[in-house]
Protein backbone atom coordinates (compact mmCIF):
# COMPACT_ATOMS: atom_id res chain seq x y z
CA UNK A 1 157.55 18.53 202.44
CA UNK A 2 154.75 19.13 199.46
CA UNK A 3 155.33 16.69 196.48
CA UNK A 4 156.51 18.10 193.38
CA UNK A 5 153.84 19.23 191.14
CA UNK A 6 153.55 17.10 188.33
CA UNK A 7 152.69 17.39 184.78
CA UNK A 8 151.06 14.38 182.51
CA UNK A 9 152.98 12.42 179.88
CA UNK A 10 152.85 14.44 176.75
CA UNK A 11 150.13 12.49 173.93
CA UNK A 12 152.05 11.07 171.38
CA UNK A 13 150.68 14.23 168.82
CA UNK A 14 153.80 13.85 166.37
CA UNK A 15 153.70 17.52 166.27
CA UNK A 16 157.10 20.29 166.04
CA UNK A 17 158.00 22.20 168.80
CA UNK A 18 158.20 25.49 167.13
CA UNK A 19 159.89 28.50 168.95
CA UNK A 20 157.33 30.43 171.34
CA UNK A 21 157.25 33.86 170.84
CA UNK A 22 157.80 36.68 174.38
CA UNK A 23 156.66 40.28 175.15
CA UNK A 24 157.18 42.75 173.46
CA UNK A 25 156.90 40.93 170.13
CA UNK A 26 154.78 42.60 167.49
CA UNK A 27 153.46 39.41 166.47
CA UNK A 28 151.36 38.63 169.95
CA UNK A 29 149.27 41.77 169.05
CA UNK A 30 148.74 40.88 165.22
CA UNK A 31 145.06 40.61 164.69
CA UNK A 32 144.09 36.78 164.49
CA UNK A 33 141.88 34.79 161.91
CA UNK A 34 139.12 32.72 163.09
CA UNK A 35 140.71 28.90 163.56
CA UNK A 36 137.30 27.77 161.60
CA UNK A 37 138.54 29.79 157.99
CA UNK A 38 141.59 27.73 158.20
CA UNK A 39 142.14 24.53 156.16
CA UNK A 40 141.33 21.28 158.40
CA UNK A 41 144.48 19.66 157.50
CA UNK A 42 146.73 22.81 158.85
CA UNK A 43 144.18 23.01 161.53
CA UNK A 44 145.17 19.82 162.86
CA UNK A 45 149.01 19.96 161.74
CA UNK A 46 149.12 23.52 163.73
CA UNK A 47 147.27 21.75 166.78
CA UNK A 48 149.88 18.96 166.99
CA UNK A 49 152.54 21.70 166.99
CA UNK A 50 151.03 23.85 170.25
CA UNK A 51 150.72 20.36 171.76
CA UNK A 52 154.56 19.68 170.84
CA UNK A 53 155.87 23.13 171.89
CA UNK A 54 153.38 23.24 174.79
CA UNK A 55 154.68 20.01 176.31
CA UNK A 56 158.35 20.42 175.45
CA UNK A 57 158.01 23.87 177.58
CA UNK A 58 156.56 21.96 180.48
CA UNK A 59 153.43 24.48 179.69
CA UNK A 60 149.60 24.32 180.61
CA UNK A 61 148.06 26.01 177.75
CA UNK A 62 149.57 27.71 174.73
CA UNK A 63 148.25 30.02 171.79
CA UNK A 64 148.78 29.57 168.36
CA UNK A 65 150.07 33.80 168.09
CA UNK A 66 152.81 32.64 170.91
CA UNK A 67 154.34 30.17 168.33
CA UNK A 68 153.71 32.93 165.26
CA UNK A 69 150.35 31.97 163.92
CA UNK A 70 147.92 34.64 164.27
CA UNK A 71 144.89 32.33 164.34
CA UNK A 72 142.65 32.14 167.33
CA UNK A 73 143.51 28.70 168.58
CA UNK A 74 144.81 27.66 171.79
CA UNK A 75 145.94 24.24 173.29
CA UNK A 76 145.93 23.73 177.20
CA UNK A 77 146.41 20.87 179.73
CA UNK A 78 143.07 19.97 181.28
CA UNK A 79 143.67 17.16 184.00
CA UNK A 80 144.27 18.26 187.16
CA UNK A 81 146.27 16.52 189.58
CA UNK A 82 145.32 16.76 193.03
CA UNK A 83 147.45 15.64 195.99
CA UNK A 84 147.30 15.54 199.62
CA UNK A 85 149.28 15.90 202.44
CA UNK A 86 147.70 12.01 203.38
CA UNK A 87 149.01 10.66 200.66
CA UNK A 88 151.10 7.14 200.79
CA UNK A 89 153.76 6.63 197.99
């Protein structure tokens, strides 16, 4: 039987999971402002809140439009978790 796939402990980000947004929402097509013309500090708040949401959703990547934030910024999961059928537990 394959092993579950599994997904790593969330970072402790201190973010808010914010609702994500689903086809056919107008705001996924909004045009989106470059992540570098926004302030640092929201910058980073609005990272810590994909993370959040992302995680909470058992996601591997996430968009800042998909949680209402037309900005082009995206969070995703970048470890990869390999098993094998000749693995021990």
């Amino acid at each position: 039987m394959p092993e579950r796939e599994r997904v790593p402990p969330p970072p402790p980000v201190g973010g808010t999971i914010r609702a994500i947004l689903t086809h056919p929402d107008p705001g996924l097509r909004a045009p989106c402002t470059a992540a570098a013309l926004v302030a640092p500090a929201e910058r980073e708040r609005l990272a810590a809140d994909l993370l959040a949401t992302m995680y909470d959703a058992r996601g591997r990547g996430l968009a800042a439009p998909q949680v209402g934030r037309a900005v082009r910024m995206f969070v995703m999961v970048s470890v990869i978790i390999a098993t094998s059928r000749f693995e021990t537990s």
